[in-house]
C-alpha atoms as a PDB file:
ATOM      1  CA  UNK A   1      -3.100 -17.892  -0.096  1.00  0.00           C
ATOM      2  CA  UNK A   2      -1.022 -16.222  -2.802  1.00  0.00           C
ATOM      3  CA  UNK A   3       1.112 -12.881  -2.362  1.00  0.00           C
ATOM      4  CA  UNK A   4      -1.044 -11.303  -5.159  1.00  0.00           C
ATOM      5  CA  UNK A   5      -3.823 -12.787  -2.567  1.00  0.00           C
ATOM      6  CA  UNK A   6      -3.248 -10.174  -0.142  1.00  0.00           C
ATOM      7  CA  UNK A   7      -2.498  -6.713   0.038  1.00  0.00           C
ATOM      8  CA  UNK A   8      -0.259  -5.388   2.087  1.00  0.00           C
ATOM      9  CA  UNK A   9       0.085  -1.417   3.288  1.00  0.00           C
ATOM     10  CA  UNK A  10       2.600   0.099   5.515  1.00  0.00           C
ATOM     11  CA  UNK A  11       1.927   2.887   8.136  1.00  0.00           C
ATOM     12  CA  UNK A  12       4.877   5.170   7.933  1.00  0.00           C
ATOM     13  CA  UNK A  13       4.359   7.844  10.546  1.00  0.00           C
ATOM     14  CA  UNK A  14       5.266   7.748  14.454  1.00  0.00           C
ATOM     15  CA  UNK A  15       2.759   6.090  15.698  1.00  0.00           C
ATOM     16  CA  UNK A  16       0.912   7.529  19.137  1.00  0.00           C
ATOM     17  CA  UNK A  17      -2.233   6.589  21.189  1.00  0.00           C
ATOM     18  CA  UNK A  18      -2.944  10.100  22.227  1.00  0.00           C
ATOM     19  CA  UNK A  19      -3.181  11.163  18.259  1.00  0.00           C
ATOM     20  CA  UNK A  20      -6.845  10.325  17.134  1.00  0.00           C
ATOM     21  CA  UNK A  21      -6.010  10.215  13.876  1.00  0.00           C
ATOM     22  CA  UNK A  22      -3.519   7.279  14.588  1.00  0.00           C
ATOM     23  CA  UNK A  23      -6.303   5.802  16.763  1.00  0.00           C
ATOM     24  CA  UNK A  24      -9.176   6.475  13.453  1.00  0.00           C
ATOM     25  CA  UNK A  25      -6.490   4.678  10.661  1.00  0.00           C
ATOM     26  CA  UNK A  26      -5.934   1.474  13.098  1.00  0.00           C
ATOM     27  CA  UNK A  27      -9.948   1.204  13.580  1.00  0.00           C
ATOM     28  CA  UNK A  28     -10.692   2.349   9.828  1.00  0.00           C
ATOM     29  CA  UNK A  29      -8.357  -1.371   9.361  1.00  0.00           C
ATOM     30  CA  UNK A  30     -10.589  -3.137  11.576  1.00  0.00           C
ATOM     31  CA  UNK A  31     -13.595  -2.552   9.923  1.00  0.00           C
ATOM     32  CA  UNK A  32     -11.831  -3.541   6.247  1.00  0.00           C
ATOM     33  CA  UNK A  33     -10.463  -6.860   7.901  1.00  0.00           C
ATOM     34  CA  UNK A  34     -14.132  -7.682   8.808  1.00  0.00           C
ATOM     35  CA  UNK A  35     -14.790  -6.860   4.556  1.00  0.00           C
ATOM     36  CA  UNK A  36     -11.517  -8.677   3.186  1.00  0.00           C
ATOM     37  CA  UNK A  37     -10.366 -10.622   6.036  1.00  0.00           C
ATOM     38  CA  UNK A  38      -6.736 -11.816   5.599  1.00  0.00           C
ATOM     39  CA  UNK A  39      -6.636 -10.398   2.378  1.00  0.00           C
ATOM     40  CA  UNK A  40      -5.786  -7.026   3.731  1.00  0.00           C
ATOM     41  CA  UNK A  41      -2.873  -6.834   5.861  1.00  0.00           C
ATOM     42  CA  UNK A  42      -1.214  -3.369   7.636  1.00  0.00           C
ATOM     43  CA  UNK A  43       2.022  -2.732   9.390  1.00  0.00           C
ATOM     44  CA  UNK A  44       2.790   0.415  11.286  1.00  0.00           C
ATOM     45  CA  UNK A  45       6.912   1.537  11.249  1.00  0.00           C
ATOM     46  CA  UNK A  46       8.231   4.141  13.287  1.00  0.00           C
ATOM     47  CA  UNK A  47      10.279   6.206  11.458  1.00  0.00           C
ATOM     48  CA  UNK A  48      13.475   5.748  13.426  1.00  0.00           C
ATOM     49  CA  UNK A  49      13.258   2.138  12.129  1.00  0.00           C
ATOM     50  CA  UNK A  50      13.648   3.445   8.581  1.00  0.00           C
ATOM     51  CA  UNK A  51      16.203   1.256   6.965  1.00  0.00           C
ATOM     52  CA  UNK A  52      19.008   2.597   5.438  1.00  0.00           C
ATOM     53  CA  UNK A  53      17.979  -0.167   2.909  1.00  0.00           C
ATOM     54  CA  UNK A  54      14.381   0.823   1.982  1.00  0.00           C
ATOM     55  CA  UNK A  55      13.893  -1.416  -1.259  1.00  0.00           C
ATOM     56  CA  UNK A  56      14.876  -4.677   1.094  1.00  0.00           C
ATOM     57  CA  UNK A  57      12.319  -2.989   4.418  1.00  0.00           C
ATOM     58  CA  UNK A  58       9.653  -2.650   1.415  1.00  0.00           C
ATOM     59  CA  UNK A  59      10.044  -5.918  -0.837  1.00  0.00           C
ATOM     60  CA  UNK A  60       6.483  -7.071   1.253  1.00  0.00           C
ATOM     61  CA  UNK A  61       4.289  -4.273   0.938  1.00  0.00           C
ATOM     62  CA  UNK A  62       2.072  -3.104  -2.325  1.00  0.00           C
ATOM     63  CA  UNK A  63       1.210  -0.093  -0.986  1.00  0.00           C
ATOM     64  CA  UNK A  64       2.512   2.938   1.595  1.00  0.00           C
ATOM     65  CA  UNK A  65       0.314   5.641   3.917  1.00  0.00           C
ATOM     66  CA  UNK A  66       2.480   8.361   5.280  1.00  0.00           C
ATOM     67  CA  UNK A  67      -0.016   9.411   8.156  1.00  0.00           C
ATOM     68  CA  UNK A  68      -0.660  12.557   9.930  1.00  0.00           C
ATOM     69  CA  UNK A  69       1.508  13.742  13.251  1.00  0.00           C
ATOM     70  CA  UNK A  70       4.424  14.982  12.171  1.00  0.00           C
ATOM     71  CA  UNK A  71       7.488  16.551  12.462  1.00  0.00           C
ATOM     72  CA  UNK A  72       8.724  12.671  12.256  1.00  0.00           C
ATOM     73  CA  UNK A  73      11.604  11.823  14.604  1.00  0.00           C
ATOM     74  CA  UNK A  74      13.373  10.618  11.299  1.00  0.00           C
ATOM     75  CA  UNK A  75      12.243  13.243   8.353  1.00  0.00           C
ATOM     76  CA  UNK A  76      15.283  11.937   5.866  1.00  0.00           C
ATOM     77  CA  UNK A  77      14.287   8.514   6.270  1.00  0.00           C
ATOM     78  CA  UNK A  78      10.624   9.956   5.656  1.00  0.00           C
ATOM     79  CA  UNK A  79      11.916  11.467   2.314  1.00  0.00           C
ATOM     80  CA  UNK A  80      14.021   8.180   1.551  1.00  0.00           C
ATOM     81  CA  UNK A  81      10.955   5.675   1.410  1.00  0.00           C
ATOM     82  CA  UNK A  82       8.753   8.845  -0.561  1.00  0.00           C
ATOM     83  CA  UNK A  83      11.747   8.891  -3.116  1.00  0.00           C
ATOM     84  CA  UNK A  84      11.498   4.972  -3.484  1.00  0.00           C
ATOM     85  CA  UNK A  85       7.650   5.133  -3.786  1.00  0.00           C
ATOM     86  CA  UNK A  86       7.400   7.642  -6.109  1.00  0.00           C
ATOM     87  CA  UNK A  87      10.516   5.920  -8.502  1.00  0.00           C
ATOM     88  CA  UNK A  88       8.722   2.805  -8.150  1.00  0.00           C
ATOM     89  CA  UNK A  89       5.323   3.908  -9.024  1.00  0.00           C
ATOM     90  CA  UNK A  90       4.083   1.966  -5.461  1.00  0.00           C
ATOM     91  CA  UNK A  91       0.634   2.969  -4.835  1.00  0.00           C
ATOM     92  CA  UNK A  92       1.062   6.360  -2.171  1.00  0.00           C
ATOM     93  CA  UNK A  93      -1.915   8.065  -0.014  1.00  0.00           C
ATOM     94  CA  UNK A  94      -0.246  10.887   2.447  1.00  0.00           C
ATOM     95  CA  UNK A  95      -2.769  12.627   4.807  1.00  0.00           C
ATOM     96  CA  UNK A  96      -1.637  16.075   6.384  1.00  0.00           C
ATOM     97  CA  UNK A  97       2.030  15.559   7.012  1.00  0.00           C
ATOM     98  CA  UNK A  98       2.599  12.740   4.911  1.00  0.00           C
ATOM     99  CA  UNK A  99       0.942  14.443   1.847  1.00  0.00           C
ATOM    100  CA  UNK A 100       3.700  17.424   2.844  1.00  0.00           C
ATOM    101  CA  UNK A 101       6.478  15.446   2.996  1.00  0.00           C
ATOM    102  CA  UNK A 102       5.601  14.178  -0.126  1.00  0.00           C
ATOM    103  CA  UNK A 103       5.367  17.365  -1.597  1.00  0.00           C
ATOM    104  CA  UNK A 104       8.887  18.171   0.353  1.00  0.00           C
ATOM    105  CA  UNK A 105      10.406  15.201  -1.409  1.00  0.00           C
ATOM    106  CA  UNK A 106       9.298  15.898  -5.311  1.00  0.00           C
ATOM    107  CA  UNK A 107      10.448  19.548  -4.748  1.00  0.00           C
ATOM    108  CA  UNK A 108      13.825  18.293  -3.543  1.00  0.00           C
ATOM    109  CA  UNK A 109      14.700  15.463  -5.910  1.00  0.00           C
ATOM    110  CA  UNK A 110      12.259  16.136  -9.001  1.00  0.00           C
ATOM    111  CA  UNK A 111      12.161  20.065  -9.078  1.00  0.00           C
ATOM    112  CA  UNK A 112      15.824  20.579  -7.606  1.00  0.00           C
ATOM    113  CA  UNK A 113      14.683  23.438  -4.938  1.00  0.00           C
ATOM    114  CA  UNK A 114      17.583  23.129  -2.698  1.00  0.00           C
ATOM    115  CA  UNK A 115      15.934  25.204   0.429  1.00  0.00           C
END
C-alpha cells in the first residue's frame, strides 16, 4: 500500500481514560477502521512529547486533531505544532480546547496580540 494509500491523523491532546471524550475519539476510530480498514491510521501524542522539531515529529501524518481536555501539560508545544499546521495548510479539526488553542495561536503569531 502507498503513503497516498493511507491517511494518517495525529491526536494531539493529553490523552486520559477517565475523559469520555478521549474514550468517544478512540471508539469513533474503531468504527472508521471497520469502513477503511488500514487505510485510516491514528496516533495519539502527549503533549510533553512535543518535539522541539515538529516538521521532522509530523513528516508521517496528513492530518492533526487537537482534542478536548485541556490546560495541556505542554501549551507552547501545543501552539508550536498549531503554528506548523496552519503555515503548512495541513488539514486541522480542534474540538473545545484544541479549537481554543488554535484560536490562541492565530491571535499570537497572525494578529500580533501579545497578552
Amino acid at each position: 500500500m502507498k503513503k497516498a494509500d493511507i491517511t494518517k491523523i495525529w491526536l494531539l491532546g493529553d490523552f486520559s481514560d477517565e475523559v469520555l471524550a478521549h474514550q468517544d475519539i478512540n471508539q469513533s476510530f474503531e468504527i472508521a477502521k471497520q469502513k477503511y480498514g488500514s487505510r485510516l491510521t491514528s496516533q495519539w501524542i502527549q503533549t510533553l512529547d512535543i518535539s522541539k522539531d515538529v516538521e521532522a515529529q509530523f513528516s508521517e501524518f496528513d492530518a492533526v486533531w487537537c482534542v478536548p481536555a485541556s490546560p495541556y501539560h505542554n501549551m507552547q508545544g501545543v501552539l508550536d505544532v498549531l503554528s506548523y499546521v496552519r503555515v503548512n495548510k495541513i488539514p486541522f479539526l480542534g474540538t473545545c480546547g484544541g479549537y481554543q488553542h488554535a484560536f490562541v495561536e492565530y491571535a499570537k503569531n497572525v494578529l500580533t496580540i501579545t497578552n
